[in-house]
C-alpha atoms as a PDB file:
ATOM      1  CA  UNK A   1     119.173   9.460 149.831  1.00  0.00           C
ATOM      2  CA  UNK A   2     120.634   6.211 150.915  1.00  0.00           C
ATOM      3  CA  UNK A   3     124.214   6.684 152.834  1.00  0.00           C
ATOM      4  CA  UNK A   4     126.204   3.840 153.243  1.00  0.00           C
ATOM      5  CA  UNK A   5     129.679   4.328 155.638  1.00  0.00           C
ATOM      6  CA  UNK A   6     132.638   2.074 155.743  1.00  0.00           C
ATOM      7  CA  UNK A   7     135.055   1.991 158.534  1.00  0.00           C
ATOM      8  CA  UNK A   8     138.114  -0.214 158.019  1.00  0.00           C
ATOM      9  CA  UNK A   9     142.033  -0.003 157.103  1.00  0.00           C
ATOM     10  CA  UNK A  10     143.568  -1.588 154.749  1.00  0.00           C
ATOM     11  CA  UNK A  11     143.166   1.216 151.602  1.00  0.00           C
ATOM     12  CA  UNK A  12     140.051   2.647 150.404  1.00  0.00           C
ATOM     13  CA  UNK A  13     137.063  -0.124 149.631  1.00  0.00           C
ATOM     14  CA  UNK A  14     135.339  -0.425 147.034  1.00  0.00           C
ATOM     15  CA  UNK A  15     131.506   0.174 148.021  1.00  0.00           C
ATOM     16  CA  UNK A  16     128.795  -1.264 145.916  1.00  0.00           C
ATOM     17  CA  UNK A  17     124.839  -0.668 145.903  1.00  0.00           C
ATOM     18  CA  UNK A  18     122.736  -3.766 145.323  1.00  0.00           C
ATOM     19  CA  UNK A  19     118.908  -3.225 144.713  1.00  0.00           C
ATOM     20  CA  UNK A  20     115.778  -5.225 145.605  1.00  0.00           C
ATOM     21  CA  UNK A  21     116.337  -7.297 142.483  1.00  0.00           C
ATOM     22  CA  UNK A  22     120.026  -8.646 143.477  1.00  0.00           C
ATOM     23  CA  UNK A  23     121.134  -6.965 140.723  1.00  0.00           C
ATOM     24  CA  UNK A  24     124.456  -4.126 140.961  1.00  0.00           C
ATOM     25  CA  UNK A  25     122.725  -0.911 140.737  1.00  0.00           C
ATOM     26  CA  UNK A  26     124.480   1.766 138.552  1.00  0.00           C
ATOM     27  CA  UNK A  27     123.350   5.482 137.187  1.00  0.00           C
ATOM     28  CA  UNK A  28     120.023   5.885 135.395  1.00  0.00           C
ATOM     29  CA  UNK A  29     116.706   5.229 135.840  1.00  0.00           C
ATOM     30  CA  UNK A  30     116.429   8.093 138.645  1.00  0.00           C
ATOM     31  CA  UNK A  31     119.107   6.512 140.801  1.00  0.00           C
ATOM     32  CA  UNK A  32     122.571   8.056 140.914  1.00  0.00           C
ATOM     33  CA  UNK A  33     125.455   5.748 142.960  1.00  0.00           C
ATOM     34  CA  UNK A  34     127.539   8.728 144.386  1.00  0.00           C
ATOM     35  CA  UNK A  35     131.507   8.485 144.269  1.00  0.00           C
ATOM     36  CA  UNK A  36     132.843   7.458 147.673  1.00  0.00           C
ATOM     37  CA  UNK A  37     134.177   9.872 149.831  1.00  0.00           C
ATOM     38  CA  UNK A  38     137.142   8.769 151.883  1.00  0.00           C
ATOM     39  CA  UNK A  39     137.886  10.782 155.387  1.00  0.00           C
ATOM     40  CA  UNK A  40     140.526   8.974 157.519  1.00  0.00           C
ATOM     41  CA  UNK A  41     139.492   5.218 157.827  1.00  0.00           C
ATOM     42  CA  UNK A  42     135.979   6.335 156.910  1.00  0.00           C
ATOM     43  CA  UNK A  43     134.681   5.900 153.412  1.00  0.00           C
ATOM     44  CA  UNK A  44     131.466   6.598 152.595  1.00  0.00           C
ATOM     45  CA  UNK A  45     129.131   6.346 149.400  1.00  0.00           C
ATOM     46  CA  UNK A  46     125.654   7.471 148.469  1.00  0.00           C
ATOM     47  CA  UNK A  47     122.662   5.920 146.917  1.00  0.00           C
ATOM     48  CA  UNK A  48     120.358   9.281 145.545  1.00  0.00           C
ATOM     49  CA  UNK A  49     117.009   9.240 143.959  1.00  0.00           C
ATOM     50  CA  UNK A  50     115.610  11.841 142.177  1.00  0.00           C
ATOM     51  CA  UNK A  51     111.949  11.166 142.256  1.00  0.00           C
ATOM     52  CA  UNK A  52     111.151   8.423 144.563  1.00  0.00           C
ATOM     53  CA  UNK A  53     108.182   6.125 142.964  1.00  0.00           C
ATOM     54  CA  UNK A  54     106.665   2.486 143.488  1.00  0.00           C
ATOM     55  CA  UNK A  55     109.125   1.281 141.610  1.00  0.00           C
ATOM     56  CA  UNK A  56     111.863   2.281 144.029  1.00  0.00           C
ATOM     57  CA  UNK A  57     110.007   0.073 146.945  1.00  0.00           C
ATOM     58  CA  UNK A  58     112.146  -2.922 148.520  1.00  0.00           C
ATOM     59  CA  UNK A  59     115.025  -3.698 149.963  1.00  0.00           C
ATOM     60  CA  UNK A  60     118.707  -2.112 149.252  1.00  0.00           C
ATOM     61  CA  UNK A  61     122.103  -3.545 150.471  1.00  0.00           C
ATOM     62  CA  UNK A  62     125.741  -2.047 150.342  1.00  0.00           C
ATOM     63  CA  UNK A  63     128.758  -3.800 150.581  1.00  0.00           C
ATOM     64  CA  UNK A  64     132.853  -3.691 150.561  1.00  0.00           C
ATOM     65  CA  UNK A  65     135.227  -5.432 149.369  1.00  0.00           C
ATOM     66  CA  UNK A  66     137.664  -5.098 152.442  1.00  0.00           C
ATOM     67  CA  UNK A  67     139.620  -8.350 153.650  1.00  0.00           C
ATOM     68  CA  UNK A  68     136.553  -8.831 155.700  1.00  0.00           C
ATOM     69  CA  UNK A  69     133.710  -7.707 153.723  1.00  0.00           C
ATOM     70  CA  UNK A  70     130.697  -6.787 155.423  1.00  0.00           C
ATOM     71  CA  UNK A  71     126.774  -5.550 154.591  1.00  0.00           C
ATOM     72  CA  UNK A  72     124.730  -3.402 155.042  1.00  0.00           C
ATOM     73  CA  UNK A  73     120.583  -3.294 154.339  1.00  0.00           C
ATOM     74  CA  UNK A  74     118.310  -0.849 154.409  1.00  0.00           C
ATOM     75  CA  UNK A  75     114.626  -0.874 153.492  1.00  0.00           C
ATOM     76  CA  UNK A  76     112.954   1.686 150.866  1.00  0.00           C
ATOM     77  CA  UNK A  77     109.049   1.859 151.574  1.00  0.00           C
ATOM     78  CA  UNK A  78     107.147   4.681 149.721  1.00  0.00           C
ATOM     79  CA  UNK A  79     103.698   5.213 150.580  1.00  0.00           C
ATOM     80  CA  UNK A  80     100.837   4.139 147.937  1.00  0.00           C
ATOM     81  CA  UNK A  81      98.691   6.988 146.837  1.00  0.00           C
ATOM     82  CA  UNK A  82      94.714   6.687 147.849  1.00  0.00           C
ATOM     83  CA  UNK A  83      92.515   6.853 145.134  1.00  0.00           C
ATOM     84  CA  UNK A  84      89.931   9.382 145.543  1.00  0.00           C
ATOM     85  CA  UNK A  85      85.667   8.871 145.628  1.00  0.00           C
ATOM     86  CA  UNK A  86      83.783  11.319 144.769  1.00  0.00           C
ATOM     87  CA  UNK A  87      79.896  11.537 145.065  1.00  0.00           C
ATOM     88  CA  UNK A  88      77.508  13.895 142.646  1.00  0.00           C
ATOM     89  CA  UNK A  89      73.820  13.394 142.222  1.00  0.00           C
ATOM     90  CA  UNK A  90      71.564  15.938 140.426  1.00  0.00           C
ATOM     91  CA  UNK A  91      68.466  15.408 142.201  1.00  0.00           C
ATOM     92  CA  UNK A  92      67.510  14.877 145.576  1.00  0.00           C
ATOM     93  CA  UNK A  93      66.102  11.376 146.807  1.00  0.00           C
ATOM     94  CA  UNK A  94      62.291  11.997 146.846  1.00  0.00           C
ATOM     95  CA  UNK A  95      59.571   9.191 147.339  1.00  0.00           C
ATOM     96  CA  UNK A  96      57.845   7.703 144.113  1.00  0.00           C
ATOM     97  CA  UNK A  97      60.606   9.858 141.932  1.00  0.00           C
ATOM     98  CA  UNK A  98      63.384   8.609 139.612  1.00  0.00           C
ATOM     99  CA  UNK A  99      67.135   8.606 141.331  1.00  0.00           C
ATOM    100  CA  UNK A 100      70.607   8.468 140.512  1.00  0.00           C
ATOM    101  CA  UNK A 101      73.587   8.992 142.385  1.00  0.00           C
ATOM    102  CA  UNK A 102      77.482   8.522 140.589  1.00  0.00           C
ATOM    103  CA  UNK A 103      80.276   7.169 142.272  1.00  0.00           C
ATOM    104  CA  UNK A 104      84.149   8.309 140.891  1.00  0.00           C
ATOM    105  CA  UNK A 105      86.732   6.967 141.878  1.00  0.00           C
ATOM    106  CA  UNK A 106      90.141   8.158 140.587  1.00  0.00           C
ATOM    107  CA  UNK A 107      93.735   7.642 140.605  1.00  0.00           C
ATOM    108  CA  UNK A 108      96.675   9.385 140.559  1.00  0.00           C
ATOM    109  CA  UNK A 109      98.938   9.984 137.264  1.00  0.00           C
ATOM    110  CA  UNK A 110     101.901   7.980 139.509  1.00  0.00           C
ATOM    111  CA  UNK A 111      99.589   5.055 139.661  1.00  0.00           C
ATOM    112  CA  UNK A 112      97.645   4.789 136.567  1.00  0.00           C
ATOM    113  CA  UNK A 113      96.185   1.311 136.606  1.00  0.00           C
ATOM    114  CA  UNK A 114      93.110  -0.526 135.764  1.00  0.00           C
ATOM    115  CA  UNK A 115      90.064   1.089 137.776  1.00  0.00           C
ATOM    116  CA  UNK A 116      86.550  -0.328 138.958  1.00  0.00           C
ATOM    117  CA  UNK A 117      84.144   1.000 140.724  1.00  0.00           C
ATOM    118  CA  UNK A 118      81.259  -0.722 142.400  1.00  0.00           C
ATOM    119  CA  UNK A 119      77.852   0.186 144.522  1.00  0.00           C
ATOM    120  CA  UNK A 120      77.104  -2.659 146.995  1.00  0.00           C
ATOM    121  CA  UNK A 121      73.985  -2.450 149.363  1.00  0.00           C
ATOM    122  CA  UNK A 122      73.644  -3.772 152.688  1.00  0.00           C
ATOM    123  CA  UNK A 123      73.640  -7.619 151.816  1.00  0.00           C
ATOM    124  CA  UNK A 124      77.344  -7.540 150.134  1.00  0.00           C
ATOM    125  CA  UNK A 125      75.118  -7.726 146.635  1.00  0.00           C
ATOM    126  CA  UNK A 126      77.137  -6.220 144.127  1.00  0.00           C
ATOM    127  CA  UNK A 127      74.269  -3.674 142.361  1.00  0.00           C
ATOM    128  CA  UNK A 128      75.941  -1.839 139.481  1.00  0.00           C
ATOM    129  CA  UNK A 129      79.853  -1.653 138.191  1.00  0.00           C
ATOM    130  CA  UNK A 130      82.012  -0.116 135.827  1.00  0.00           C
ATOM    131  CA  UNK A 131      85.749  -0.587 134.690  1.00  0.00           C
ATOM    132  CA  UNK A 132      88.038   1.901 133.427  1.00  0.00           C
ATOM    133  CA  UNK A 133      92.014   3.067 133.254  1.00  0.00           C
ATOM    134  CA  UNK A 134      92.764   5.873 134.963  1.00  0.00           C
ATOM    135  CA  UNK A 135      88.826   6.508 136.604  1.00  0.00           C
ATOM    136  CA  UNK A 136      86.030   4.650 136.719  1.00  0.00           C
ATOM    137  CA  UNK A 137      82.177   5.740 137.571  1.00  0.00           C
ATOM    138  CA  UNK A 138      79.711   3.503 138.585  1.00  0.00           C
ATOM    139  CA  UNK A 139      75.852   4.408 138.545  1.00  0.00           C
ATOM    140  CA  UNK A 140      73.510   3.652 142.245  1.00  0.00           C
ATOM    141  CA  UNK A 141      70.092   4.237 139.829  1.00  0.00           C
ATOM    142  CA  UNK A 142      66.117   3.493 140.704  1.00  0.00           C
ATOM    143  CA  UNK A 143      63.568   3.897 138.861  1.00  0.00           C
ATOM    144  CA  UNK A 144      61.168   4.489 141.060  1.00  0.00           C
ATOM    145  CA  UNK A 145      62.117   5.290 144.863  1.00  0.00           C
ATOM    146  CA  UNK A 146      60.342   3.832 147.707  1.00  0.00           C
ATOM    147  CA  UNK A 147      60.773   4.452 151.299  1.00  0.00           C
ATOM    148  CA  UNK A 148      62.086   0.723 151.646  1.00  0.00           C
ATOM    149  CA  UNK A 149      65.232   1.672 149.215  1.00  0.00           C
ATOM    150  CA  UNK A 150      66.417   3.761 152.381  1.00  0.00           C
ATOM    151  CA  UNK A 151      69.871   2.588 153.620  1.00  0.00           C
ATOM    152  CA  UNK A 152      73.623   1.941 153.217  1.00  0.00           C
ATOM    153  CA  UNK A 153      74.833   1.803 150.027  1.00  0.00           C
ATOM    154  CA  UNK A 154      79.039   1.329 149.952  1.00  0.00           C
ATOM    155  CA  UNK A 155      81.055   2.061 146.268  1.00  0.00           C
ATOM    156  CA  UNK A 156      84.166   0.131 146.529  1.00  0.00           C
ATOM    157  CA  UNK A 157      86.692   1.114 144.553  1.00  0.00           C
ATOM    158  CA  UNK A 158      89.775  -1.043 143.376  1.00  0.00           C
ATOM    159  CA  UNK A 159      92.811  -0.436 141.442  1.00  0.00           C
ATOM    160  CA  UNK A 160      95.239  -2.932 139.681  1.00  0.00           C
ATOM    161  CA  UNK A 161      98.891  -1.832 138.170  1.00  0.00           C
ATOM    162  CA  UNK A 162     101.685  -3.053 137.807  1.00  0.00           C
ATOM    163  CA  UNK A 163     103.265  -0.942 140.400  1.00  0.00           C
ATOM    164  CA  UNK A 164     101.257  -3.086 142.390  1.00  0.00           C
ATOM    165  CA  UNK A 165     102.034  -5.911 144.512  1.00  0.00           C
ATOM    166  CA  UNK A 166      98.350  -6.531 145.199  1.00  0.00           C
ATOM    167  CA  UNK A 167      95.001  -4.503 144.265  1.00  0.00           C
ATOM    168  CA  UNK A 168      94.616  -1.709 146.363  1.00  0.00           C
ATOM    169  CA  UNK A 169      91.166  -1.192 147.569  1.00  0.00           C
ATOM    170  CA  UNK A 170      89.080   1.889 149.263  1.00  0.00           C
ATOM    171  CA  UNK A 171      85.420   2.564 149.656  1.00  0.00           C
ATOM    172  CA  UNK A 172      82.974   5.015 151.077  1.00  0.00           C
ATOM    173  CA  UNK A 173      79.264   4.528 152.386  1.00  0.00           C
ATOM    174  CA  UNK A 174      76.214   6.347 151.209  1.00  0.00           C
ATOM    175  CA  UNK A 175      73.603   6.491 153.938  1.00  0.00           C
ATOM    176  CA  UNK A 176      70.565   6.975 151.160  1.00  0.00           C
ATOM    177  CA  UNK A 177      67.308   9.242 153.299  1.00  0.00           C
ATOM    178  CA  UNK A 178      64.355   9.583 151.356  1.00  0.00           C
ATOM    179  CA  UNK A 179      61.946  12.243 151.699  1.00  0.00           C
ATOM    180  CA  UNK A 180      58.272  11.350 151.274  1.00  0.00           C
ATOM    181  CA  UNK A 181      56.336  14.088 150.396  1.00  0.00           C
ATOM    182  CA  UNK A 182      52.565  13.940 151.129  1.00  0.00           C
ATOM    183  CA  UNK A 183      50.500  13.801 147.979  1.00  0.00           C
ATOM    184  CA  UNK A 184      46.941  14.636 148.294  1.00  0.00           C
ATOM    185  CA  UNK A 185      45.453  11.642 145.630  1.00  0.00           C
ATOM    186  CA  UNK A 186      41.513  12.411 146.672  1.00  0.00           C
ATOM    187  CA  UNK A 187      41.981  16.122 146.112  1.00  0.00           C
ATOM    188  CA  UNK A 188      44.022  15.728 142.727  1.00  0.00           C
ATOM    189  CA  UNK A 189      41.509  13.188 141.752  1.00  0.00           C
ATOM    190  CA  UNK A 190      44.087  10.230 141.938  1.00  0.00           C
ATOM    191  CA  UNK A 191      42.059   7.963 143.728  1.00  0.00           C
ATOM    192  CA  UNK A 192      40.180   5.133 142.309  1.00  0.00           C
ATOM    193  CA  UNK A 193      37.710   4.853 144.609  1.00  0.00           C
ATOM    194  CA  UNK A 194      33.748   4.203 143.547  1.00  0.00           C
ATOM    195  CA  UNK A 195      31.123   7.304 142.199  1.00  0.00           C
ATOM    196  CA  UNK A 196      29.572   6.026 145.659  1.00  0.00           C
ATOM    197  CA  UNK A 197      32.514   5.848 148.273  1.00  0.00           C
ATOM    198  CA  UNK A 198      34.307   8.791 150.057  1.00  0.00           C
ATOM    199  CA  UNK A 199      38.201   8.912 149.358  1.00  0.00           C
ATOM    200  CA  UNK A 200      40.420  10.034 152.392  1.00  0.00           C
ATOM    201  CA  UNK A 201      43.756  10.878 151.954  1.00  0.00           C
ATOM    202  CA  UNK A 202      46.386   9.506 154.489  1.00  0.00           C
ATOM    203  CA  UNK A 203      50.036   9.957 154.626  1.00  0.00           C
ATOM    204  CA  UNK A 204      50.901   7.306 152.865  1.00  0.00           C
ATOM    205  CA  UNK A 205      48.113   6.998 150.131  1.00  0.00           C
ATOM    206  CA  UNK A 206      44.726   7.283 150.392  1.00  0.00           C
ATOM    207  CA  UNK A 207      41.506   5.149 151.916  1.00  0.00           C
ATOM    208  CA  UNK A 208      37.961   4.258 149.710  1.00  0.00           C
ATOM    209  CA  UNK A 209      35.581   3.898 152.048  1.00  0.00           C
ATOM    210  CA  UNK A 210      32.036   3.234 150.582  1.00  0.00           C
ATOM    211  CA  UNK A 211      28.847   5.624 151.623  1.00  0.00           C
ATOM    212  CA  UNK A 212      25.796   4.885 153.703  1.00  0.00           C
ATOM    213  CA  UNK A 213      23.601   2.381 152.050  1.00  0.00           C
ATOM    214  CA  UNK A 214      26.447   1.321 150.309  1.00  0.00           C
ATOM    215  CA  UNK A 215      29.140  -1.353 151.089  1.00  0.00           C
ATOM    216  CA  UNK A 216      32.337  -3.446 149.161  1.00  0.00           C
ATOM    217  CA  UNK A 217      35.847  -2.465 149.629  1.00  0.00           C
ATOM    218  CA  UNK A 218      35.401   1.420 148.353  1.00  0.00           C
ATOM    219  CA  UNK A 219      36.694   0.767 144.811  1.00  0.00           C
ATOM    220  CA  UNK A 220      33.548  -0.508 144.054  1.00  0.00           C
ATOM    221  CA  UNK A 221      30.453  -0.070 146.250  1.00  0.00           C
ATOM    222  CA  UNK A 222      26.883  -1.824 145.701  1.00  0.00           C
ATOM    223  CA  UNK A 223      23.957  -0.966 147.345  1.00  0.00           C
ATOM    224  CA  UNK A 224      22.775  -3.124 150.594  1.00  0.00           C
ATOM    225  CA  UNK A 225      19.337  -3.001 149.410  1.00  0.00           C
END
């Protein structure tokens, strides 16, 4: 509620509301002008809203219509709801594995607006997006993950309405740990090393290394004699 007061002699002004589009405001809409009240040399008049919205943002005047009229301007500023970003992946980020983490972002009913959501990595590279009204989910996906895929991955999500004087942005980082999980290639007969070389398994892969009497890279050994 918006109070405007009045203090003058002279009879009772006449008060009158004036909204952010220098228009007269009157009833409807979810704004109610309130009779004036008139105590002594005091008048006074409300400006009521019943559900305050974006709509209702901007600047509001009052003014008389005494022998020396005078204003009066306050500012309405209602807060802009946040969308919300939500992160769900069904598997866990494993080394050499497919991966895929979703990014929602969501808006409230009060703001229902064109929605996009976007992964970026650490570059500013836009890597997947997706559009929508109301929500919007955008897919962070690999194939195949390698240990060098570890980083920061950021889903920016931005919303356009009318209610809207400019799009309204948010985001939230991913920081993306893979776990490498030693796989014994030699012992599970992964390797291709030679009939004649001996396969050692490291953390990271494995090692041919050709037998006595023997000698090439391991993945194919020919005899020195």
């Amino acid at each position: 509620t918006l109070t405007c007061q009045v203090n003058g002699t002279g009879g009772t002004p006449s008060i009158e509301w004036v909204g952010p589009n220098s228009q007269p405001i009157v009833n409807g809409s979810g704004i109610t002008v309130g009779d004036p009240v008139t105590v002594g040399n005091v008048t006074t008049s409300s400006l009521m809203f019943s559900a305050i919205s974006l709509f209702d943002n901007g600047r509001y005047m009052c003014r008389n219509d005494l022998v020396f009229p005078s204003t009066a301007t306050r500012t309405v500023r209602v807060n802009v709801p946040q969308p919300e970003i939500v992160f769900t992946s069904a598997l866990a980020p494993v080394v050499g594995q497919p991966y895929q983490i979703d990014c929602s972002g969501t808006v409230p009913d009060s703001l229902s607006g064109n929605v996009t959501a976007s992964w970026i990595d650490e570059t500013g590279a836009v890597i997947a997006s997706q559009q929508g009204i109301g929500s919007a989910t955008a897919a962070l996906s690999f194939n195949m993950l390698q240990l060098s895929d570890a980083g920061t991955y950021t889903c920016i999500v931005t919303v356009t309405s009318n209610l809207l004087n400019r799009p309204l942005r948010t985001s939230r980082s991913l920081n993306l740990t893979i776990e490498a999980i030693s796989v014994d290639e030699c012992a599970q007969g992964l390797d291709n090393c030679d009939v004649n070389a001996m396969c050692i398994d490291l953390p990271q892969g494995f090692q041919c290394i050709c037998n006595s009497g023997f000698t090439a890279d391991g993945t194919t050994c020919t005899d020195e004699w």
